[in-house]
N, C-alpha and C. Protein backbone atom coordinates (compact mmCIF):
# COMPACT_ATOMS: atom_id res chain seq x y z
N UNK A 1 -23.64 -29.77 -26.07
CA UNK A 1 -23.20 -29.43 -24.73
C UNK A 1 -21.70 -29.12 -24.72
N UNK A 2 -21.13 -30.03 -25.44
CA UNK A 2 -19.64 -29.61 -25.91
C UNK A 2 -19.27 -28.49 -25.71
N UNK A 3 -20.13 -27.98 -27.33
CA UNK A 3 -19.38 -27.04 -27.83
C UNK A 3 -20.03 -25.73 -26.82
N UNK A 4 -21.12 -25.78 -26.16
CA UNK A 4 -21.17 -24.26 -24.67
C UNK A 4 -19.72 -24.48 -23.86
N UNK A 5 -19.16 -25.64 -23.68
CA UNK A 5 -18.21 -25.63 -22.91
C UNK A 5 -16.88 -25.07 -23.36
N UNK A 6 -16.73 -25.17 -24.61
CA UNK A 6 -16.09 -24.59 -25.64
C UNK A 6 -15.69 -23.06 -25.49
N UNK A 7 -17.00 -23.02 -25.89
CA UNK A 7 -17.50 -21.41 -26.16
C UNK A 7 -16.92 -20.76 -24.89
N UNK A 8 -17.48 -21.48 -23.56
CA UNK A 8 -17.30 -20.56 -22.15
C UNK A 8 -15.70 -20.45 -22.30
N UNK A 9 -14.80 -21.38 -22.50
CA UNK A 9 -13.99 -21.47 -22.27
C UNK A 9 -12.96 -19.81 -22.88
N UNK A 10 -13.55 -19.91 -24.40
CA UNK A 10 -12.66 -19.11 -25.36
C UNK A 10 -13.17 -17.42 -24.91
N UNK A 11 -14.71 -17.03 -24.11
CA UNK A 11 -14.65 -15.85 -23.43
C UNK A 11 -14.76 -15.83 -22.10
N UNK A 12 -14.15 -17.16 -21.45
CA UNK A 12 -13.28 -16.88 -20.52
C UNK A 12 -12.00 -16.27 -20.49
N UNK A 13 -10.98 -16.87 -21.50
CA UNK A 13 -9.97 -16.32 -22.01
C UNK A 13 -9.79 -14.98 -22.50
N UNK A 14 -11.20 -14.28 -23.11
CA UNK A 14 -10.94 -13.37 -23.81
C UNK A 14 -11.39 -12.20 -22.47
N UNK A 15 -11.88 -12.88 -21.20
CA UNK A 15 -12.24 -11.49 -20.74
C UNK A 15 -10.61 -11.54 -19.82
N UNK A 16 -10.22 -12.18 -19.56
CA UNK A 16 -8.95 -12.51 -18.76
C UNK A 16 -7.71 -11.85 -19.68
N UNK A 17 -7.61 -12.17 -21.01
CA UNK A 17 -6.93 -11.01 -21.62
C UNK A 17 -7.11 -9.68 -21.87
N UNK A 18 -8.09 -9.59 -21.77
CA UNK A 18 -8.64 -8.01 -21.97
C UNK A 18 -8.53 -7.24 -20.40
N UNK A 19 -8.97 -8.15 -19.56
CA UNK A 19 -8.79 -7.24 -17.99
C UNK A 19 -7.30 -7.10 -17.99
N UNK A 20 -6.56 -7.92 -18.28
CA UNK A 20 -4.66 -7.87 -18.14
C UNK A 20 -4.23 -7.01 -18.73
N UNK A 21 -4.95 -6.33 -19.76
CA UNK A 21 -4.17 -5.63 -20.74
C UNK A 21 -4.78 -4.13 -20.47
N UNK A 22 -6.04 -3.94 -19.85
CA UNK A 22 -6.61 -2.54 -19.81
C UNK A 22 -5.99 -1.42 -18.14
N UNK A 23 -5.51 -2.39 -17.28
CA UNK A 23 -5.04 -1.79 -15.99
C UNK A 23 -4.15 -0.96 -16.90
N UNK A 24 -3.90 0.35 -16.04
CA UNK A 24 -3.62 1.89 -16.20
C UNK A 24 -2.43 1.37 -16.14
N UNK A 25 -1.23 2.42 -16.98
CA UNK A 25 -0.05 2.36 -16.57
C UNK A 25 0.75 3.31 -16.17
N UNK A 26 -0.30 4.17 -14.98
CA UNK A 26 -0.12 5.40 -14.20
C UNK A 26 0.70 5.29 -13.25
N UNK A 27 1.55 6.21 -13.43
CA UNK A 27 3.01 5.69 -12.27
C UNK A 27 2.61 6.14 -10.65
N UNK A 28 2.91 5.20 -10.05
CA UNK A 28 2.77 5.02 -8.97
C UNK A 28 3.51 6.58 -8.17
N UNK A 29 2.44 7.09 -7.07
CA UNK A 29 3.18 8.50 -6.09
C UNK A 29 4.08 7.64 -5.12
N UNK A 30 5.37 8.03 -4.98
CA UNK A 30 6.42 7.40 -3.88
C UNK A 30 6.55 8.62 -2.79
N UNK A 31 5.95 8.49 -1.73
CA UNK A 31 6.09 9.32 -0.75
C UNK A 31 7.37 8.77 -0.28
N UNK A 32 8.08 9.98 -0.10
CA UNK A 32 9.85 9.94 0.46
C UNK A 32 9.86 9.99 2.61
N UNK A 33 9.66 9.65 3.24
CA UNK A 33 10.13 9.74 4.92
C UNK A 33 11.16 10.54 4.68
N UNK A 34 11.95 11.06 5.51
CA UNK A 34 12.40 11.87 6.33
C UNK A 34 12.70 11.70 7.56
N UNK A 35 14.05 11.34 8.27
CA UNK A 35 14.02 11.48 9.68
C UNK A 35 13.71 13.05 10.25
N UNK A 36 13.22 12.90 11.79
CA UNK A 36 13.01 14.03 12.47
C UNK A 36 13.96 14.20 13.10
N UNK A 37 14.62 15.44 13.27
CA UNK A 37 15.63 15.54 14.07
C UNK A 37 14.73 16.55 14.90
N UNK A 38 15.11 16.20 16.18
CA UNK A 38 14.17 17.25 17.50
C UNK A 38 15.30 18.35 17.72
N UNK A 39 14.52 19.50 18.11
CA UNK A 39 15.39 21.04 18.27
C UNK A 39 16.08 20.59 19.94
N UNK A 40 16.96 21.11 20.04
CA UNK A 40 18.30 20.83 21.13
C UNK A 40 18.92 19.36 20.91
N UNK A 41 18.82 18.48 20.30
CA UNK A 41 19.39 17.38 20.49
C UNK A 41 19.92 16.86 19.25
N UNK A 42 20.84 16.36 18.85
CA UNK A 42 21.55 15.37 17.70
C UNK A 42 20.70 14.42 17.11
N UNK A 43 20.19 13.89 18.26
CA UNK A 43 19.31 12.45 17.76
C UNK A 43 18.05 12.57 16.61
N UNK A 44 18.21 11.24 15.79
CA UNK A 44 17.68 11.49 14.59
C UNK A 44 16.58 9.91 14.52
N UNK A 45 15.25 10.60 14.39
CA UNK A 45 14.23 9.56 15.52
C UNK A 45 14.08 8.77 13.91
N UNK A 46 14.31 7.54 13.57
CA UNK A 46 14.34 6.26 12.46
C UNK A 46 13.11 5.94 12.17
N UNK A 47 11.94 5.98 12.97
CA UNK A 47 10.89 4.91 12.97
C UNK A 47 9.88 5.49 12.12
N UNK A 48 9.43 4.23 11.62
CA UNK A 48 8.37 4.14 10.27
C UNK A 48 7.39 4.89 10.92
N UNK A 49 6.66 5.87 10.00
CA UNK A 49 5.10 6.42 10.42
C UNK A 49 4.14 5.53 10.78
N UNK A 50 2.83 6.18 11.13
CA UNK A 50 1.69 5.54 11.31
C UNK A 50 1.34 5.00 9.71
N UNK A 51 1.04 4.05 9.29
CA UNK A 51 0.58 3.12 7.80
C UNK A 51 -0.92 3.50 7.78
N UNK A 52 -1.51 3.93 8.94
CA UNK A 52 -2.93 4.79 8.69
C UNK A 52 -3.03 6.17 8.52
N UNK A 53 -2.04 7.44 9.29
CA UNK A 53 -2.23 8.33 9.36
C UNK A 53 -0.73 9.44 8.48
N UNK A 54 -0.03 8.31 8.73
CA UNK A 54 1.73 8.78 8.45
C UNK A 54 2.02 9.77 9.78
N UNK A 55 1.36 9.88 10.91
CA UNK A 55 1.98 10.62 11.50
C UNK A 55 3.44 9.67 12.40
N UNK A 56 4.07 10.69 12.75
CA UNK A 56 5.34 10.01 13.64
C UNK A 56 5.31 9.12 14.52
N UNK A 57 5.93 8.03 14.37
CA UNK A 57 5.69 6.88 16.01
C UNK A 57 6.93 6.96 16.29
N UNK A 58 6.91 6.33 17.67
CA UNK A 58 7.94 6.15 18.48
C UNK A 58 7.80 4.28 18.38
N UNK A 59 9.28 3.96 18.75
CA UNK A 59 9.76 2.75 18.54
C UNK A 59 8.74 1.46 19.71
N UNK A 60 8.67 2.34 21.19
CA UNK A 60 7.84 1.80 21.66
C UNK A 60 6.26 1.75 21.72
N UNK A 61 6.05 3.02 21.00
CA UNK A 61 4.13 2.96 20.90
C UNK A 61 3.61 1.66 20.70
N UNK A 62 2.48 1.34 20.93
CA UNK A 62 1.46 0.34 20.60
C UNK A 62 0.74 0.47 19.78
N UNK A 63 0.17 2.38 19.70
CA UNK A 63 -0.65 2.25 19.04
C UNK A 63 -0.27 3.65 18.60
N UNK A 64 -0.59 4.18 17.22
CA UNK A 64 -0.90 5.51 16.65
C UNK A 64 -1.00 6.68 17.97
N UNK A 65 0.02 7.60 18.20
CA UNK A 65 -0.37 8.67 19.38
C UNK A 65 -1.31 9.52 18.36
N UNK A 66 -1.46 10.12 17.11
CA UNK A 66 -1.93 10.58 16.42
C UNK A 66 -3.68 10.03 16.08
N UNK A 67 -3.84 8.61 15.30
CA UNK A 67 -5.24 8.49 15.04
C UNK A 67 -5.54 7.24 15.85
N UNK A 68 -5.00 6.85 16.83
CA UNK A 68 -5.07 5.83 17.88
C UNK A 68 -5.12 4.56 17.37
N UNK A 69 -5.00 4.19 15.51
CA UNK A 69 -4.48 2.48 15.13
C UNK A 69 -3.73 1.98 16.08
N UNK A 70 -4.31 0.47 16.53
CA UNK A 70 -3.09 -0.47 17.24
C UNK A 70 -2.17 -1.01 16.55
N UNK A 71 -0.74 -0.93 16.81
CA UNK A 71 0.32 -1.79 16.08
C UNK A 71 0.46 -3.28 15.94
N UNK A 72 0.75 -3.89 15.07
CA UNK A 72 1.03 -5.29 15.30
C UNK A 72 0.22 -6.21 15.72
């Protein structure tokens, strides 16, 4: 009985090294933002996209004006 406990143990280990070592080491896409600057005005709108759609939010939305996600 031992030695099954043994055994489990050493391809426990071996599948736990082998999953650690086979993840890809495909570089990650970094999408860059951009402020919007609106036509007639200076102002340069800061706020993070939608995290569902990336479209533009406003500081006060609640929710996605684009795919209607609620914030927060």
């Amino acid at each position: 009985m031992f030695e099954i406990a043994v055994a489990s143990v050493f391809i426990a280990i071996a599948f736990v090294a082998v999953g650690t070592t086979s993840r890809s080491s495909a570089p990650i896409a970094v999408m860059e933002v951009q402020p919007v600057i609106e036509k007639g005005t200076e102002e340069i709108l800061t706020d993070l996209p939608c995290p569902w759609c990336l479209a533009q939010t406003n500081e006060d939305d609640a929710w996605c004006p684009s795919c209607g996600q609620p914030f927060g």
